[in-house]
Protein backbone atom coordinates (compact mmCIF):
# COMPACT_ATOMS: atom_id res chain seq x y z
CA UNK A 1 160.95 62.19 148.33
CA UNK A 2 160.63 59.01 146.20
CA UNK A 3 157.24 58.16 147.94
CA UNK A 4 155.97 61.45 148.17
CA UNK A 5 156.40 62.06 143.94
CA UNK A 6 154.64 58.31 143.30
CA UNK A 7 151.76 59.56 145.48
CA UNK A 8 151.40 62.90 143.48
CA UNK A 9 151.58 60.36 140.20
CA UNK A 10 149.04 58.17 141.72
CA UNK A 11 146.84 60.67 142.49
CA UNK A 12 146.92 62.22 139.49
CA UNK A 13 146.50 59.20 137.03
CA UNK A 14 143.20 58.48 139.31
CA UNK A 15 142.33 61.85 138.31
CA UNK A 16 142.91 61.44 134.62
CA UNK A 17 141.08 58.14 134.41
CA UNK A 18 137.96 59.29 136.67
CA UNK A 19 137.42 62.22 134.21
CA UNK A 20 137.81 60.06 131.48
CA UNK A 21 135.47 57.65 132.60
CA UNK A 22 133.17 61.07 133.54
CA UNK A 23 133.22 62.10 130.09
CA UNK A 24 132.60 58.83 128.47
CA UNK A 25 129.34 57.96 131.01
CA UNK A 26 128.16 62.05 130.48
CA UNK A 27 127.73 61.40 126.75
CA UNK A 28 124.58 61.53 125.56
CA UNK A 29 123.16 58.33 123.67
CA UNK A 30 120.17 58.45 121.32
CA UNK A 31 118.46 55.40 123.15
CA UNK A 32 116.66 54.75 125.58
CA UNK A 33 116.27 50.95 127.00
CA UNK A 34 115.29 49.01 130.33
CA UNK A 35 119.47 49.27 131.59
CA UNK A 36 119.73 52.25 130.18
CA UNK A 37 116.73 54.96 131.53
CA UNK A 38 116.68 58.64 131.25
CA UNK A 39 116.56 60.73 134.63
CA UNK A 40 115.87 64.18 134.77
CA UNK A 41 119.24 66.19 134.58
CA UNK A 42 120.81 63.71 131.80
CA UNK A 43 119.62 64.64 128.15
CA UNK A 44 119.35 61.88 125.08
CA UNK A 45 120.83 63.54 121.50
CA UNK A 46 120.08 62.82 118.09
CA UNK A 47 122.64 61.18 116.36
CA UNK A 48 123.17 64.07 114.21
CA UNK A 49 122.97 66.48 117.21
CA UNK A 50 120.07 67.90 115.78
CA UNK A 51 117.60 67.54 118.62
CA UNK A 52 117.40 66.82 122.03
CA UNK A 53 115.31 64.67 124.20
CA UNK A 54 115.29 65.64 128.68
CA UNK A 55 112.88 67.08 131.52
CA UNK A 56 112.38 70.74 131.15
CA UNK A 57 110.63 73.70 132.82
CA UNK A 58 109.07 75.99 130.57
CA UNK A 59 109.23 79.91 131.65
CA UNK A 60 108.44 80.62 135.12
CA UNK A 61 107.08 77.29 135.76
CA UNK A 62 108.51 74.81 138.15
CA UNK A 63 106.85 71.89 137.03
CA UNK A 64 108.89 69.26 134.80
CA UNK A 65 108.38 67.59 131.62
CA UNK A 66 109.88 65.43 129.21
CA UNK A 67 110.00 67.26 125.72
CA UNK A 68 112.23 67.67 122.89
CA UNK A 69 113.80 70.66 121.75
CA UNK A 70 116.50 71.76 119.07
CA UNK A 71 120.20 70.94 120.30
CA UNK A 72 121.81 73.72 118.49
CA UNK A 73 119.40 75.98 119.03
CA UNK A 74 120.36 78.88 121.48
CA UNK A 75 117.05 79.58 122.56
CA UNK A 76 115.59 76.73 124.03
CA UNK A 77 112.33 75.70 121.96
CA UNK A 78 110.34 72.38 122.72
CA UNK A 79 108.59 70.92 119.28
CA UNK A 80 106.69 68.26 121.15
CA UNK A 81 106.08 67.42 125.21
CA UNK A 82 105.23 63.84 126.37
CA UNK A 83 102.98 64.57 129.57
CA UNK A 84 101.64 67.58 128.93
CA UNK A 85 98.86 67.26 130.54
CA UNK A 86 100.51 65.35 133.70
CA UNK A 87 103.63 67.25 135.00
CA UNK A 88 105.67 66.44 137.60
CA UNK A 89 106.19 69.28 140.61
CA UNK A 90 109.97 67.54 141.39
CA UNK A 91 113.34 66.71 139.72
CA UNK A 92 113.04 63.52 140.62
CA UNK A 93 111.31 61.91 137.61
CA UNK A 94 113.13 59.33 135.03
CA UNK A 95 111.81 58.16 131.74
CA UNK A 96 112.25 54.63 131.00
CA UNK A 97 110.90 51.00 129.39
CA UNK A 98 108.47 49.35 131.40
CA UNK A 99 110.14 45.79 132.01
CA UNK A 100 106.60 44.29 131.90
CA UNK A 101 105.23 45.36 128.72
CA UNK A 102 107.63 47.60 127.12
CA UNK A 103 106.08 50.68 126.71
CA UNK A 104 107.25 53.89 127.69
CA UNK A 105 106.97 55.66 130.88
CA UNK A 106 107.86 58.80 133.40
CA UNK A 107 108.94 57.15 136.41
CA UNK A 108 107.71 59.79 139.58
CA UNK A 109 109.94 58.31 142.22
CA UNK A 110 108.18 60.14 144.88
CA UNK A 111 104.69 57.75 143.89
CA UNK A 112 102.75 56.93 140.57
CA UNK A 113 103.66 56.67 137.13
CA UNK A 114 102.68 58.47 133.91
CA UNK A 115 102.76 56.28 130.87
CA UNK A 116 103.43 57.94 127.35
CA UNK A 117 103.12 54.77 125.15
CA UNK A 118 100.34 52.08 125.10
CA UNK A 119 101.11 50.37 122.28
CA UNK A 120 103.95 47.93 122.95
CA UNK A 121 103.01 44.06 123.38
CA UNK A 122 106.29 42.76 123.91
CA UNK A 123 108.66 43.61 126.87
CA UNK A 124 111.83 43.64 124.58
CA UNK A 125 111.63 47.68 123.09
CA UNK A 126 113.89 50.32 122.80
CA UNK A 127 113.47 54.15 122.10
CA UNK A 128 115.33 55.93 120.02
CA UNK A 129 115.17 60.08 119.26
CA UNK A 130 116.24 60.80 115.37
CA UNK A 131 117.74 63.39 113.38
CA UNK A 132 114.00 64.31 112.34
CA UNK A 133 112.75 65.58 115.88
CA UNK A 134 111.06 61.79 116.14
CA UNK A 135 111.15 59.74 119.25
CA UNK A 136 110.58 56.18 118.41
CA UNK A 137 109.91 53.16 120.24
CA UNK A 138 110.97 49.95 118.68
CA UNK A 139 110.61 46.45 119.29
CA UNK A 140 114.21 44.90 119.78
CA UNK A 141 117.66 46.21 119.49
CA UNK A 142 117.28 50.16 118.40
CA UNK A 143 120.68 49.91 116.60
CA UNK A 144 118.76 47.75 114.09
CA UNK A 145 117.15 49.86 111.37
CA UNK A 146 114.64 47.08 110.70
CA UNK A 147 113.26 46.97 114.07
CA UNK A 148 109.93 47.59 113.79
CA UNK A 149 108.13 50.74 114.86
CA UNK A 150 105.78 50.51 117.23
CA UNK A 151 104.73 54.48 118.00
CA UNK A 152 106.29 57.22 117.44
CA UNK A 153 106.01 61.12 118.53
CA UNK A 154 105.38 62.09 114.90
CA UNK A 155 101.85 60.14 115.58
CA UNK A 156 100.95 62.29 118.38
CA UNK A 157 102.08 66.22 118.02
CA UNK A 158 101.60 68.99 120.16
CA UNK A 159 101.98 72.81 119.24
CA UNK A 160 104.71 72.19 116.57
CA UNK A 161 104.36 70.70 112.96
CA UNK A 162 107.84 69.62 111.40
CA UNK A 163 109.44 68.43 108.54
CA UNK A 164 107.80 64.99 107.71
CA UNK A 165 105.26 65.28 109.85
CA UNK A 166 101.49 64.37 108.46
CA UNK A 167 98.66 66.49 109.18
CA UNK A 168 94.95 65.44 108.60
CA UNK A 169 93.17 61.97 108.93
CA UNK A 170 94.68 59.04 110.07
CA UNK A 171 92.86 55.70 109.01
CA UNK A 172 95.15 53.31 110.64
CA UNK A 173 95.21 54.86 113.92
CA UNK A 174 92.57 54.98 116.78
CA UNK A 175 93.40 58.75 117.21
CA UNK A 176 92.06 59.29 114.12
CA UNK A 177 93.39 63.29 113.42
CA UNK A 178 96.96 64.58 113.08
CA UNK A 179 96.22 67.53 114.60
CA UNK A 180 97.89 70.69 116.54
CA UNK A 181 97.02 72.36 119.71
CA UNK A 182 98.57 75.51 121.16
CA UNK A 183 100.16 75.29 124.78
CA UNK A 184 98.02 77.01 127.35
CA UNK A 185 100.44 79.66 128.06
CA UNK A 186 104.12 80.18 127.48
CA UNK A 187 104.59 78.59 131.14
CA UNK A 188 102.32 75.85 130.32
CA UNK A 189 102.57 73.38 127.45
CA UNK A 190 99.18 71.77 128.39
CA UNK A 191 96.74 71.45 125.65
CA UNK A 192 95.11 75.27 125.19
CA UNK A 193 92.23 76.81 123.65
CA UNK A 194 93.47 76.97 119.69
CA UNK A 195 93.75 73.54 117.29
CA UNK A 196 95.04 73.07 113.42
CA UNK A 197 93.13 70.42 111.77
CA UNK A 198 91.76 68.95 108.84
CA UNK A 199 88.06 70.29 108.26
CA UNK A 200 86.09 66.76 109.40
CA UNK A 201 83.75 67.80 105.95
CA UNK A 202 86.41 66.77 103.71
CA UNK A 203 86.50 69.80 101.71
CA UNK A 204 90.26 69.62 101.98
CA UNK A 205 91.17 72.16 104.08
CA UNK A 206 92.76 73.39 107.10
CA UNK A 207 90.82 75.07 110.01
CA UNK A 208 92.13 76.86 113.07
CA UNK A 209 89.29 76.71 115.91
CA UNK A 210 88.77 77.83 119.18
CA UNK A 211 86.68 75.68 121.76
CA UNK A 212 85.24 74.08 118.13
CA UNK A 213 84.38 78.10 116.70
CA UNK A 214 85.86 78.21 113.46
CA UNK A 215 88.60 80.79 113.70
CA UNK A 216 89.95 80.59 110.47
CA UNK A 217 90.33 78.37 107.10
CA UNK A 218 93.35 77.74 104.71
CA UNK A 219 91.06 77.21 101.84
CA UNK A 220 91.06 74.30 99.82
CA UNK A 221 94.35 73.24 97.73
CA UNK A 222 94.57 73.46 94.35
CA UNK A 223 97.39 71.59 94.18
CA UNK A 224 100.98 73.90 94.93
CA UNK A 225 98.94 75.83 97.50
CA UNK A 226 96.35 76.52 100.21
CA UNK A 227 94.16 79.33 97.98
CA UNK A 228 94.03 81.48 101.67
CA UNK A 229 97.85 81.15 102.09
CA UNK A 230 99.70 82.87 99.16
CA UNK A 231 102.89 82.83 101.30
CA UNK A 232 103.31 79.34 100.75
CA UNK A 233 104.78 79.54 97.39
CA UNK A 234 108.61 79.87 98.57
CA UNK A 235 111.94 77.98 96.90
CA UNK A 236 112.21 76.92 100.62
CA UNK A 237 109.49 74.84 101.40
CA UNK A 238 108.44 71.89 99.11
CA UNK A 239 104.47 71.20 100.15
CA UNK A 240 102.31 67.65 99.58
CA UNK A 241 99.11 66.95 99.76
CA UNK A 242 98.49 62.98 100.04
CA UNK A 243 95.73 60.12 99.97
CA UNK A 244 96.15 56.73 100.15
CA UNK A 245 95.48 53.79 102.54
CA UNK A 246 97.13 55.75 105.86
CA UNK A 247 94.50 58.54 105.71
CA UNK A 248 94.66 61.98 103.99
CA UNK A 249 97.00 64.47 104.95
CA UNK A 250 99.11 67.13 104.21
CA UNK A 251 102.88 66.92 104.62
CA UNK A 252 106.19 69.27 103.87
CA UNK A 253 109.98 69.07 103.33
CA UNK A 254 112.95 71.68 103.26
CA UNK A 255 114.84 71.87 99.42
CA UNK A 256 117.77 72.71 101.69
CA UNK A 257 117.69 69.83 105.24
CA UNK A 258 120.56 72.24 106.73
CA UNK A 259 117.72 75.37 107.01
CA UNK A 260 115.69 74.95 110.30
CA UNK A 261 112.17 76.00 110.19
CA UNK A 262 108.65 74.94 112.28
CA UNK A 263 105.24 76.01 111.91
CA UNK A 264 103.50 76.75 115.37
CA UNK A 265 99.93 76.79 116.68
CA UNK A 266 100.55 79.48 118.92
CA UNK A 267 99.52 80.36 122.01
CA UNK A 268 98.17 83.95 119.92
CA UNK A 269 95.92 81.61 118.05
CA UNK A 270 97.74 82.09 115.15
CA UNK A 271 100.04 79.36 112.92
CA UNK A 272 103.87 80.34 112.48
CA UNK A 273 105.80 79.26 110.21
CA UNK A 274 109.22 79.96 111.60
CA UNK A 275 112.83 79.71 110.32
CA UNK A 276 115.98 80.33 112.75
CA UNK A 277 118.46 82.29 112.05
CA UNK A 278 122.01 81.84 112.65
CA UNK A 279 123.60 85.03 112.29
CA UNK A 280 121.30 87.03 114.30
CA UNK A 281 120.57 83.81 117.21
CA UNK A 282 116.85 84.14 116.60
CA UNK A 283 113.30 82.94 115.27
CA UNK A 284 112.30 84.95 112.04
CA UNK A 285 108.39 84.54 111.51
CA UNK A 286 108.23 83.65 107.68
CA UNK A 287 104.36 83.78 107.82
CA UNK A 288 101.34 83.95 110.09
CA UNK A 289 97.46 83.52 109.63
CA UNK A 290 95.30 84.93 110.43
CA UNK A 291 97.65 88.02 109.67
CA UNK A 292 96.59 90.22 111.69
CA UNK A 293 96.66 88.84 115.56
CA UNK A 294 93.43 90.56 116.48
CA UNK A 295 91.85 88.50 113.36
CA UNK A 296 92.23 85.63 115.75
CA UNK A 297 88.68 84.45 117.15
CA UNK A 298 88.36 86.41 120.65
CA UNK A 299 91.90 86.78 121.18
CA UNK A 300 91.30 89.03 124.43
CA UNK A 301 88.38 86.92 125.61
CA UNK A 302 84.97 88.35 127.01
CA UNK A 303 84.82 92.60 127.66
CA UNK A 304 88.40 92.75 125.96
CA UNK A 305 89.61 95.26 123.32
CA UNK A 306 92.26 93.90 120.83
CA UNK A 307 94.16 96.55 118.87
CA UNK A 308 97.12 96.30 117.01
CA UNK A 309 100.52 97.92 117.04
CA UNK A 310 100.00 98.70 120.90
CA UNK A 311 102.83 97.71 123.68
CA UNK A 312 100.07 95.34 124.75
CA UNK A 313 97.66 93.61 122.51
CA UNK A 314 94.86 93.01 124.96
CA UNK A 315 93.55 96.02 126.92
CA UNK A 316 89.69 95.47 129.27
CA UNK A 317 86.66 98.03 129.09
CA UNK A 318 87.15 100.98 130.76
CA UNK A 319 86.38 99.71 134.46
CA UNK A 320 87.07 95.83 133.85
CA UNK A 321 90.43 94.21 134.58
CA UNK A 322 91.34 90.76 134.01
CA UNK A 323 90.30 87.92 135.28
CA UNK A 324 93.42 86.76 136.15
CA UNK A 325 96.38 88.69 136.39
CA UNK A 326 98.77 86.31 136.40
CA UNK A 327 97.32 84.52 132.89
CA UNK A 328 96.79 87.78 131.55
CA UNK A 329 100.51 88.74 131.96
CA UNK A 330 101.27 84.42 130.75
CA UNK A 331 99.82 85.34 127.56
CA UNK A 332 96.79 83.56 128.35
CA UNK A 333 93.90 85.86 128.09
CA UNK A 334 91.26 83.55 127.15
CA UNK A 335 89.30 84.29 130.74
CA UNK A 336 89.21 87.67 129.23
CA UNK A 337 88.16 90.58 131.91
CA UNK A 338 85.39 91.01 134.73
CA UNK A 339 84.23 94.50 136.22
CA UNK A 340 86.39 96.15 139.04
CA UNK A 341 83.05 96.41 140.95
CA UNK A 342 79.13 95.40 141.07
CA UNK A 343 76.94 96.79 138.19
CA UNK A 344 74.23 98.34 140.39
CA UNK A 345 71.49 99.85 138.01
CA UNK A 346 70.10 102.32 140.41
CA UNK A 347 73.24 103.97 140.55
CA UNK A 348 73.29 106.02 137.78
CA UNK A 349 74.48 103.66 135.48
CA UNK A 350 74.73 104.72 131.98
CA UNK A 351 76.60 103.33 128.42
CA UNK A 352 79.93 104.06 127.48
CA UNK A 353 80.48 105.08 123.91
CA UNK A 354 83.12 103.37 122.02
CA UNK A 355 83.98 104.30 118.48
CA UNK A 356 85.68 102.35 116.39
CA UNK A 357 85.54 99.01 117.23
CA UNK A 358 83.95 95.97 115.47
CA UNK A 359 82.97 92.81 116.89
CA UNK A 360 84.89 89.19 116.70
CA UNK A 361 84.12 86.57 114.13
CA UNK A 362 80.12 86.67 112.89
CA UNK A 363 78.34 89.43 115.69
């Protein structure tokens, strides 16, 4: 009876100090280093628990990618992807520090690897994800504040423009642009059809273009505001617009750090600025432009009718249907539409009459 209650003991203090050793190891750090790598299924957390650094599938995709992405946000939303461009079709991927020169890299164990950094000389770095939605690799110990910064995420955005983030013309950098570029399609964060950017004329102002057609301008700043974007006078948002030695660029800050709020180059062709909402567990836009989504440059693509206020944006020409189905449906109509069948003029062809439509952009 004696044995049989030790065993039951035994067994159960194994049990106690296996989880605790489970929940000690399943804590996420904010680093990233050679002993300590990333693999897909294990996240990496802000100290602050504010973001949160992993491999993700977006939608209905089943590729993977490394992005960040709000930790206290319900809905999962990804501010910035590393490879893009480069998924991976398996769970098996890890991101770690090359031993050799201490960059960054996605690790595919089945074959090849995709490196996200290229700027490292020294194989003694450490990455590190911050408060601010910034992943930064640093040369030494990451603990150390002083280490210095060899690249950082905030250098190279995607879709999403944050707090702190600089937008324009970077001097120091061989990228040259701080820049935005919708995803693809909401299964696809590859670089799409839409970019924010500095107008390369220096007239101080924002464009939105599409395949390099001006889609849009923010108008010049006269020094509060962009004149085109009256919705950026708010007792939320404090806005700069800066010149000095780095480049020119514009750059913006929260009065209050505990609201969070993005501004998006969507996949619409629009910008959104964005603030979440607690109470309600969702994204309320604060402000859009161009306003109106069928403003956008060719926002249904060739022989496609945008109207507003319709279940669906995008509709074809009577007898055209998309081009593809299954982008149409992604939210990526940029193909546009093509005709059912063969225009054959000795048929009886004739024109359609449509009233009241107008063409995109200059006709």
């Amino acid at each position: 009876m004696l044995e049989s209650k030790s065993g039951k003991l035994f067994i159960l203090l194994s049990f106690f100090i296996f989880y605790c050793l489970c929940v000690q190891f399943s804590h996420a750090a904010d680093t990233i280093t050679q002993d300590q790598p990333l693999p897909d299924g294990k996240t990496s957390i802000s100290a602050g628990e504010v973001f949160e650094l992993g491999f993700f599938s977006p939608g209905k995709s089943k590729n993977h990618y490394v992005g960040i992405w709000y930790k206290k946000v319900t809905e999962q939303t990804v501010v910035w992807v590393a490879n893009r461009r480069t998924p991976l079709s398996h769970s098996f991927g890890v991101l770690t520090i090359n031993s050799n020169n201490g960059n960054l890299m996605i690790l595919d164990k089945i074959g090849g690897n995709i490196m996200v950094t290229s700027d490292s000389a020294t194989n003694h770095t450490s990455a590190r994800l911050l408060d601010t939605g910034n992943f930064i690799l640093i040369e030494g110990d990451s603990t150390n504040d002083e280490g210095r910064v060899i690249w950082q995420s905030f250098d190279y955005p995607t879709d999403t423009y944050l707090p702190g983030m600089k937008l324009g013309v970077n001097i120091k950098s061989a990228q040259n642009r701080w820049f935005l570029s919708s995803w693809t399609s909401i299964d696809n964060p590859a670089p799409g059809d839409y970019t924010l950017g500095m107008d390369s004329n220096g007239l101080g102002q924002f464009l939105i273009q599409r395949k390099r057609n001006k889609s849009w301008s923010s108008g010049t700043w006269n020094g509060e505001i962009f004149s085109l974007i009256p919705e950026m006078r708010s007792y939320i948002f404090n806005y700069s617009y800066i010149s000095n030695e780095d480049g020119t660029y514009f750059i913006y800050s929260l009065y209050d750090n505990t609201i969070i709020s993005r501004l998006v180059m969507d996949v619409s062709g629009q910008i959104k600025q964005m603030t979440w909402l607690e109470n309600s567990k969702s994204w309320n836009l604060f402000w859009s432009q161009p306003r109106a989504e069928c403003d956008v440059y060719a926002p249904c693509g060739a022989y496609g009718i945008c109207k507003e206020g319709m279940l669906s944006l995008c509709t074809c020409l009577h007898e055209f249907e998309p081009y593809s189905q299954r982008d149409w449906d992604s939210g990526d109509r940029s193909k546009g539409c093509v005709r059912r069948t063969e225009l054959n003029c000795g048929n009886q062809e004739r024109f359609l009459r449509l009233s009241g439509m107008i063409f995109s952009g200059n006709p």
